[in-house]
N, C-alpha and C. Protein backbone atom coordinates (compact mmCIF):
# COMPACT_ATOMS: atom_id res chain seq x y z
N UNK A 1 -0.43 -1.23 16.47
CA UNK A 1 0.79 -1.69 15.85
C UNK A 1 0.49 -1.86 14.37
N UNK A 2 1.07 -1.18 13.56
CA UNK A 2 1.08 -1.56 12.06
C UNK A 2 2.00 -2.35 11.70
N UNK A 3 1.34 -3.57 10.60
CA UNK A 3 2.15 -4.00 10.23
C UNK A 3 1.87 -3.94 8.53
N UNK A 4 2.74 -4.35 7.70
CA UNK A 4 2.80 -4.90 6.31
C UNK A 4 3.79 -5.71 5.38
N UNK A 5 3.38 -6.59 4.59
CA UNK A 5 4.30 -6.91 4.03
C UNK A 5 4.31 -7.16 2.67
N UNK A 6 4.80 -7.63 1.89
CA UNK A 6 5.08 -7.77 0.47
C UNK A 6 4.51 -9.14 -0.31
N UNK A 7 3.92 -8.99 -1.06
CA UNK A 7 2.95 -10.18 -1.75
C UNK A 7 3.86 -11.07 -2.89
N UNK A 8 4.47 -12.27 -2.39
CA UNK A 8 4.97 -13.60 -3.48
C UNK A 8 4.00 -13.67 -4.22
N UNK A 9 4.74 -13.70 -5.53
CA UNK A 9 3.80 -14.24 -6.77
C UNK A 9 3.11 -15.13 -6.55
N UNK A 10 1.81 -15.46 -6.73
CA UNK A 10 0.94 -16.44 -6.77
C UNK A 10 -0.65 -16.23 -6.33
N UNK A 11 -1.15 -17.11 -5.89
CA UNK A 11 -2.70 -16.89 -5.99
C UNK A 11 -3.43 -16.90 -4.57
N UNK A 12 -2.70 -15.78 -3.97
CA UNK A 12 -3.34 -15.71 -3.14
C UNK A 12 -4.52 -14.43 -2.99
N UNK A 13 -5.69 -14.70 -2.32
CA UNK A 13 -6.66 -14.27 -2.11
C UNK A 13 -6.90 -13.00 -0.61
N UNK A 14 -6.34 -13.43 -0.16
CA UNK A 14 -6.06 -12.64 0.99
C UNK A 14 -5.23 -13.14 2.48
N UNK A 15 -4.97 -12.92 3.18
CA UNK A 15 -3.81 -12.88 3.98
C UNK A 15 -4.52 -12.99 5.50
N UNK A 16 -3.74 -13.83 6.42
CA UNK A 16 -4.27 -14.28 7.77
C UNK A 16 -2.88 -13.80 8.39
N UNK A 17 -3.41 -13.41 9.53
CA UNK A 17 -2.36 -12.45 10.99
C UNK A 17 -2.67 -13.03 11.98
N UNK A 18 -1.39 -13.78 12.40
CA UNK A 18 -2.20 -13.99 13.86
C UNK A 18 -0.57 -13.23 14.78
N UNK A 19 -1.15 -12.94 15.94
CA UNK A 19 -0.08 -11.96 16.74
C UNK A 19 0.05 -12.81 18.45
N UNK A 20 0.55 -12.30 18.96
CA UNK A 20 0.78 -12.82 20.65
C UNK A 20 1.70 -11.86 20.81
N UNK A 21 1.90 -12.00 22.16
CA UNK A 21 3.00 -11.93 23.06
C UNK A 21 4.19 -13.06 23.33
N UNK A 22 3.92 -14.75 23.03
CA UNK A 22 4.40 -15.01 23.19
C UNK A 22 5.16 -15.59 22.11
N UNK A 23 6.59 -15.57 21.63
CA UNK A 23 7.02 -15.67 20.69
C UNK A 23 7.45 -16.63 19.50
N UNK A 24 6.72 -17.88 19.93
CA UNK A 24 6.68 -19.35 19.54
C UNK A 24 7.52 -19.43 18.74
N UNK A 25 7.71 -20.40 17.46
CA UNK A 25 8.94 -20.17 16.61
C UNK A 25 9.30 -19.32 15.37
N UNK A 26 9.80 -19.11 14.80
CA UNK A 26 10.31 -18.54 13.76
C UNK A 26 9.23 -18.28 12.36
N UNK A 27 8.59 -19.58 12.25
CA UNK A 27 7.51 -19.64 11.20
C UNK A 27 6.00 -20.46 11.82
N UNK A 28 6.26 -20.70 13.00
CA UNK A 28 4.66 -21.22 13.71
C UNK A 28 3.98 -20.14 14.88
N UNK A 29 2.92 -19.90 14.85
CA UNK A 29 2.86 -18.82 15.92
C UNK A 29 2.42 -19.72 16.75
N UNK A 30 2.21 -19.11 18.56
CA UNK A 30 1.47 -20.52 19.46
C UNK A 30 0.19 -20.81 18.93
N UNK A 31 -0.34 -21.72 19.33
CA UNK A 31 -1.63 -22.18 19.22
C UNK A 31 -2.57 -21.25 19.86
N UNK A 32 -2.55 -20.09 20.89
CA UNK A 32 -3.26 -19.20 21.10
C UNK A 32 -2.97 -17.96 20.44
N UNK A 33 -1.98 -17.92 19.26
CA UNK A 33 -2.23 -16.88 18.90
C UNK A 33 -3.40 -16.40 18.61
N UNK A 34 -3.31 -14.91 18.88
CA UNK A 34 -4.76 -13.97 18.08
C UNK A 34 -4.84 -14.27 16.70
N UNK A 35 -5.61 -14.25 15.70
CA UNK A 35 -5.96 -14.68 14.76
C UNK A 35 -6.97 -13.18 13.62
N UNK A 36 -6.32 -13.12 13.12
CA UNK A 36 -7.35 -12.39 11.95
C UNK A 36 -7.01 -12.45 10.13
N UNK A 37 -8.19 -13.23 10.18
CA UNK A 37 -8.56 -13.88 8.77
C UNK A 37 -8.79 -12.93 7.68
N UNK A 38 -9.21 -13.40 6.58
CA UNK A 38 -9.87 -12.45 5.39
C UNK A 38 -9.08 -11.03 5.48
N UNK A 39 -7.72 -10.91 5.54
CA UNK A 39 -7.35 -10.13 5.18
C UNK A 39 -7.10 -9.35 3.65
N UNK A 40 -7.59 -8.30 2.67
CA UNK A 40 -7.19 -8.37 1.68
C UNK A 40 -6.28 -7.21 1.43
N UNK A 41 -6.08 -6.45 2.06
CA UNK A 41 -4.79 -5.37 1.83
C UNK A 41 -3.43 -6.19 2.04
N UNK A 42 -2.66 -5.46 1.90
CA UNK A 42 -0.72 -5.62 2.59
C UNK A 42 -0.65 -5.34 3.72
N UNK A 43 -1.20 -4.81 4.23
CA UNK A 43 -0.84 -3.77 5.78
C UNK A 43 -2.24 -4.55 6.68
N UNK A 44 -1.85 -4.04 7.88
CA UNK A 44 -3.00 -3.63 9.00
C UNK A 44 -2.68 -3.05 10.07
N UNK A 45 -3.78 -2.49 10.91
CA UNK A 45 -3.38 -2.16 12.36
C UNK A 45 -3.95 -2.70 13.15
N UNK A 46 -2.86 -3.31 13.78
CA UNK A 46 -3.81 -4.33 15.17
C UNK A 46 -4.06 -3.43 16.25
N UNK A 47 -4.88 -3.00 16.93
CA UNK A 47 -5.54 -2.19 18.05
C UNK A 47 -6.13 -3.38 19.32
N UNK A 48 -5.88 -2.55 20.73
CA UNK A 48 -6.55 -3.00 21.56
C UNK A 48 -5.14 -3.91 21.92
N UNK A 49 -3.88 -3.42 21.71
CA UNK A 49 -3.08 -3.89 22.35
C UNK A 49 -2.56 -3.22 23.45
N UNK A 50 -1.46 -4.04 24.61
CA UNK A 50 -1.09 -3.19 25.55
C UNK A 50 -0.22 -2.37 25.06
N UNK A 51 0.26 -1.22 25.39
CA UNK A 51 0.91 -0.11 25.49
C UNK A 51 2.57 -0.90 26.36
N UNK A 52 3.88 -0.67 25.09
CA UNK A 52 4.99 -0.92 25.90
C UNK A 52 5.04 -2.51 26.10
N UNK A 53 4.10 -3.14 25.29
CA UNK A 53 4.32 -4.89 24.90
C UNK A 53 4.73 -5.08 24.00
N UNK A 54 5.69 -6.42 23.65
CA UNK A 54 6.28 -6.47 22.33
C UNK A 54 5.53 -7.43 22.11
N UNK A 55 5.18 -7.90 20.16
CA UNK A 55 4.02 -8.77 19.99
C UNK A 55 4.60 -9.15 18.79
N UNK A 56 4.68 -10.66 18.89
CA UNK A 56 5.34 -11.12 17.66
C UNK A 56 3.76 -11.12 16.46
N UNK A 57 4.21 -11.61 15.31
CA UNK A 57 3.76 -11.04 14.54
C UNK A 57 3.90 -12.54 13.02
N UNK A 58 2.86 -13.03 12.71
CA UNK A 58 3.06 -13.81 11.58
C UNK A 58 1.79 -13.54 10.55
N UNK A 59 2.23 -13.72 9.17
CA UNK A 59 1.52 -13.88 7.82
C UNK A 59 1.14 -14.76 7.49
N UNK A 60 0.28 -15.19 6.98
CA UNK A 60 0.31 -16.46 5.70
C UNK A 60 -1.08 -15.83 4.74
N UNK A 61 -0.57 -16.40 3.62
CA UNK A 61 -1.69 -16.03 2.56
C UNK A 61 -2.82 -17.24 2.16
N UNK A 62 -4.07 -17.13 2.33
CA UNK A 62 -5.27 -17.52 2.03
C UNK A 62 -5.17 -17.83 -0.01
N UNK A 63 -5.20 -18.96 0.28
CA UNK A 63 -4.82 -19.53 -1.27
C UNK A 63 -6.09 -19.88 -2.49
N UNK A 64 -6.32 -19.01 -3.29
CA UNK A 64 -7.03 -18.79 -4.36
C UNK A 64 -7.92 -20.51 -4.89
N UNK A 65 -8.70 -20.98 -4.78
CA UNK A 65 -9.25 -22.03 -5.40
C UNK A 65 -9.14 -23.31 -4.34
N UNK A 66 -7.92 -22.85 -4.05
CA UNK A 66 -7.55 -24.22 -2.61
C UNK A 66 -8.62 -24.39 -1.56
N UNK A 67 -9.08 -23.55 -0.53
CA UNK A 67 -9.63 -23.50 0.51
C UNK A 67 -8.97 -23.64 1.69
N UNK A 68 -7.53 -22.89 1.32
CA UNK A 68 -6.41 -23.78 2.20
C UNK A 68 -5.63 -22.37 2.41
N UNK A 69 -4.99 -22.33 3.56
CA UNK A 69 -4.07 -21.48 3.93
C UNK A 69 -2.37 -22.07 3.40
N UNK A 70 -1.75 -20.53 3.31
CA UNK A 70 -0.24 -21.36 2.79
C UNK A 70 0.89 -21.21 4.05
N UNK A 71 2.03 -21.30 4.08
CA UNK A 71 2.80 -21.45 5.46
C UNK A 71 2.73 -20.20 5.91
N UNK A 72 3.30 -20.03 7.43
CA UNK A 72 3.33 -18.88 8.04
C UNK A 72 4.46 -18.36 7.06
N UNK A 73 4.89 -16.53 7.23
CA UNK A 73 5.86 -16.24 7.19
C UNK A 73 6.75 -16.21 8.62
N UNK A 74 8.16 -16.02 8.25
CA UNK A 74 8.95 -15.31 9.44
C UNK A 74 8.27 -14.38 10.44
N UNK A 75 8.41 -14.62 11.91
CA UNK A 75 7.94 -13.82 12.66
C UNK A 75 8.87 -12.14 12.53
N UNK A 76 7.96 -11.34 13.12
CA UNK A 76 8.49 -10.19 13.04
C UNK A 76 7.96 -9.49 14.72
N UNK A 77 8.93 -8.77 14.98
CA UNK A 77 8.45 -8.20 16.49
C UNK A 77 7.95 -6.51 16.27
N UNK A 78 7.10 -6.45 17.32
CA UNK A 78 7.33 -4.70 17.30
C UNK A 78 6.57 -4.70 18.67
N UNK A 79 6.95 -3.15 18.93
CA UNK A 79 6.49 -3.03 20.59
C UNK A 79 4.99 -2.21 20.68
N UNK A 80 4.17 -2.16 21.24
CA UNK A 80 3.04 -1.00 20.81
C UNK A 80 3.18 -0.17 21.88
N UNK A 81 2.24 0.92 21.25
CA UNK A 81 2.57 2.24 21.80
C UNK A 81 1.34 2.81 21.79
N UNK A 82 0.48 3.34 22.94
CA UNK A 82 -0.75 4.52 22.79
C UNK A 82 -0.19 5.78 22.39
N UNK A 83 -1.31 6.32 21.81
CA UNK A 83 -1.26 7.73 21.71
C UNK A 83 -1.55 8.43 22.68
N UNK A 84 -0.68 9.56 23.04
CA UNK A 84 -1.14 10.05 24.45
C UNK A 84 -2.25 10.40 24.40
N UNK A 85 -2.97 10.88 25.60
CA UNK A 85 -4.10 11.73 25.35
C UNK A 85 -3.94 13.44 25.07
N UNK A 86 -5.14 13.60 24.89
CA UNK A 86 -5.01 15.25 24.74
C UNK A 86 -4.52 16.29 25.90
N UNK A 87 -3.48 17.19 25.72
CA UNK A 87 -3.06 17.87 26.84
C UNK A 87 -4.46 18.65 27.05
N UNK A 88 -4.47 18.78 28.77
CA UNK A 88 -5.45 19.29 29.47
C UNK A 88 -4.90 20.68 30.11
N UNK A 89 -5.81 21.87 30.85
CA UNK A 89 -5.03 22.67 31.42
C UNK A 89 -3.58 23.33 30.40
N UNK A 90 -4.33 23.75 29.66
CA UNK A 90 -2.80 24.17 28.72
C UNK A 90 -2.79 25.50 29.72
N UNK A 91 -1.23 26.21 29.30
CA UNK A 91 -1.17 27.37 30.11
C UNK A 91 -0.09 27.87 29.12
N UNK A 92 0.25 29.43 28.57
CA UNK A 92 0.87 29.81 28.57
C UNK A 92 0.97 31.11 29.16
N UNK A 93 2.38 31.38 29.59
CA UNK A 93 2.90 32.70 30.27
C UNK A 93 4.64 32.75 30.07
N UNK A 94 5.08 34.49 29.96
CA UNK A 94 6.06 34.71 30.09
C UNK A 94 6.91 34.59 31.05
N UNK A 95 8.09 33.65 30.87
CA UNK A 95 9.15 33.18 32.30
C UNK A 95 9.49 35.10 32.77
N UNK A 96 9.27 33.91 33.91
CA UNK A 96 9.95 35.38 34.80
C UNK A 96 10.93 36.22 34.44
N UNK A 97 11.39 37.59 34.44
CA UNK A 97 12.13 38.94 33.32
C UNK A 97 12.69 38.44 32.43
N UNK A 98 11.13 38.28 31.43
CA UNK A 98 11.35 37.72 30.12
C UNK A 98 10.56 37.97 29.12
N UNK A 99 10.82 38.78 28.48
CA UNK A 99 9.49 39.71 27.00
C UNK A 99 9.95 38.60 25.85
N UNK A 100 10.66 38.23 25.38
CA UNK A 100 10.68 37.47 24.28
C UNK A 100 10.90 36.19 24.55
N UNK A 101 10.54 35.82 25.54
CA UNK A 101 9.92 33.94 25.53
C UNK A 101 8.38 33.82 25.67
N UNK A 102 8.13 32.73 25.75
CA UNK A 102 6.74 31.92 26.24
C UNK A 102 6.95 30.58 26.99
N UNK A 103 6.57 30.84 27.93
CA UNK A 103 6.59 29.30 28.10
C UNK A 103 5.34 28.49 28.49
N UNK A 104 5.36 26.97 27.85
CA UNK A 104 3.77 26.72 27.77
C UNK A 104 3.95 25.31 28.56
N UNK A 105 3.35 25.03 29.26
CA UNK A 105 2.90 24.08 30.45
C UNK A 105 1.34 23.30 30.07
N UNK A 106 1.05 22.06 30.12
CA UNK A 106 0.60 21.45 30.29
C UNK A 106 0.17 20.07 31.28
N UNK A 107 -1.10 19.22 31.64
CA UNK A 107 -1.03 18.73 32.32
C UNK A 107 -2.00 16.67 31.43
């Protein structure tokens, strides 16, 4: 699941994600949310999620000189998704009384 977002003026140092499944409130995530710290880009990709789960999603920025984290942002949802795997058994052949098709089958 990728996420990113947009940096408020100020002094922050880098950015904390924590994610779940379960959707706690608006600007608190649960207390078990997943957690990942020392973020310093805008973006990330969270991996090692289920496939076809929706996973809420919060920010907060790691504050420059403080030693202190600043509020969550707004939660945000998204659903994740695997990449399929690689088609196996590829096959192509012409459909039956048929010179100008192909048709290609996989498994």
């Amino acid at each position: 699941l990728n996420v990113s977002w947009t940096v408020v003026t100020g002094t922050a140092i880098g950015f904390v994600v924590r994610y779940s499944t379960d959707s706690g409130t608006e600007t608190d995530p649960p207390s078990d949310a997943t957690k990942r710290p020392g973020i310093t880009a805008t973006s990330t990709t969270l991996t090692g999620l289920q496939s076809g789960t929706t996973y809420y999603v919060w920010v907060a920025a790691e504050i420059l000189g403080a030693g202190v984290q600043g509020p969550y942002s707004m939660k945000v949802s998204g659903i994740a998704y695997s990449v399929p795997g690689t088609p196996t058994n590829l096959m192509i052949s012409p459909p039956s009384g048929s010179c100008d098709q192909l048709m290609v089958t996989w498994t």
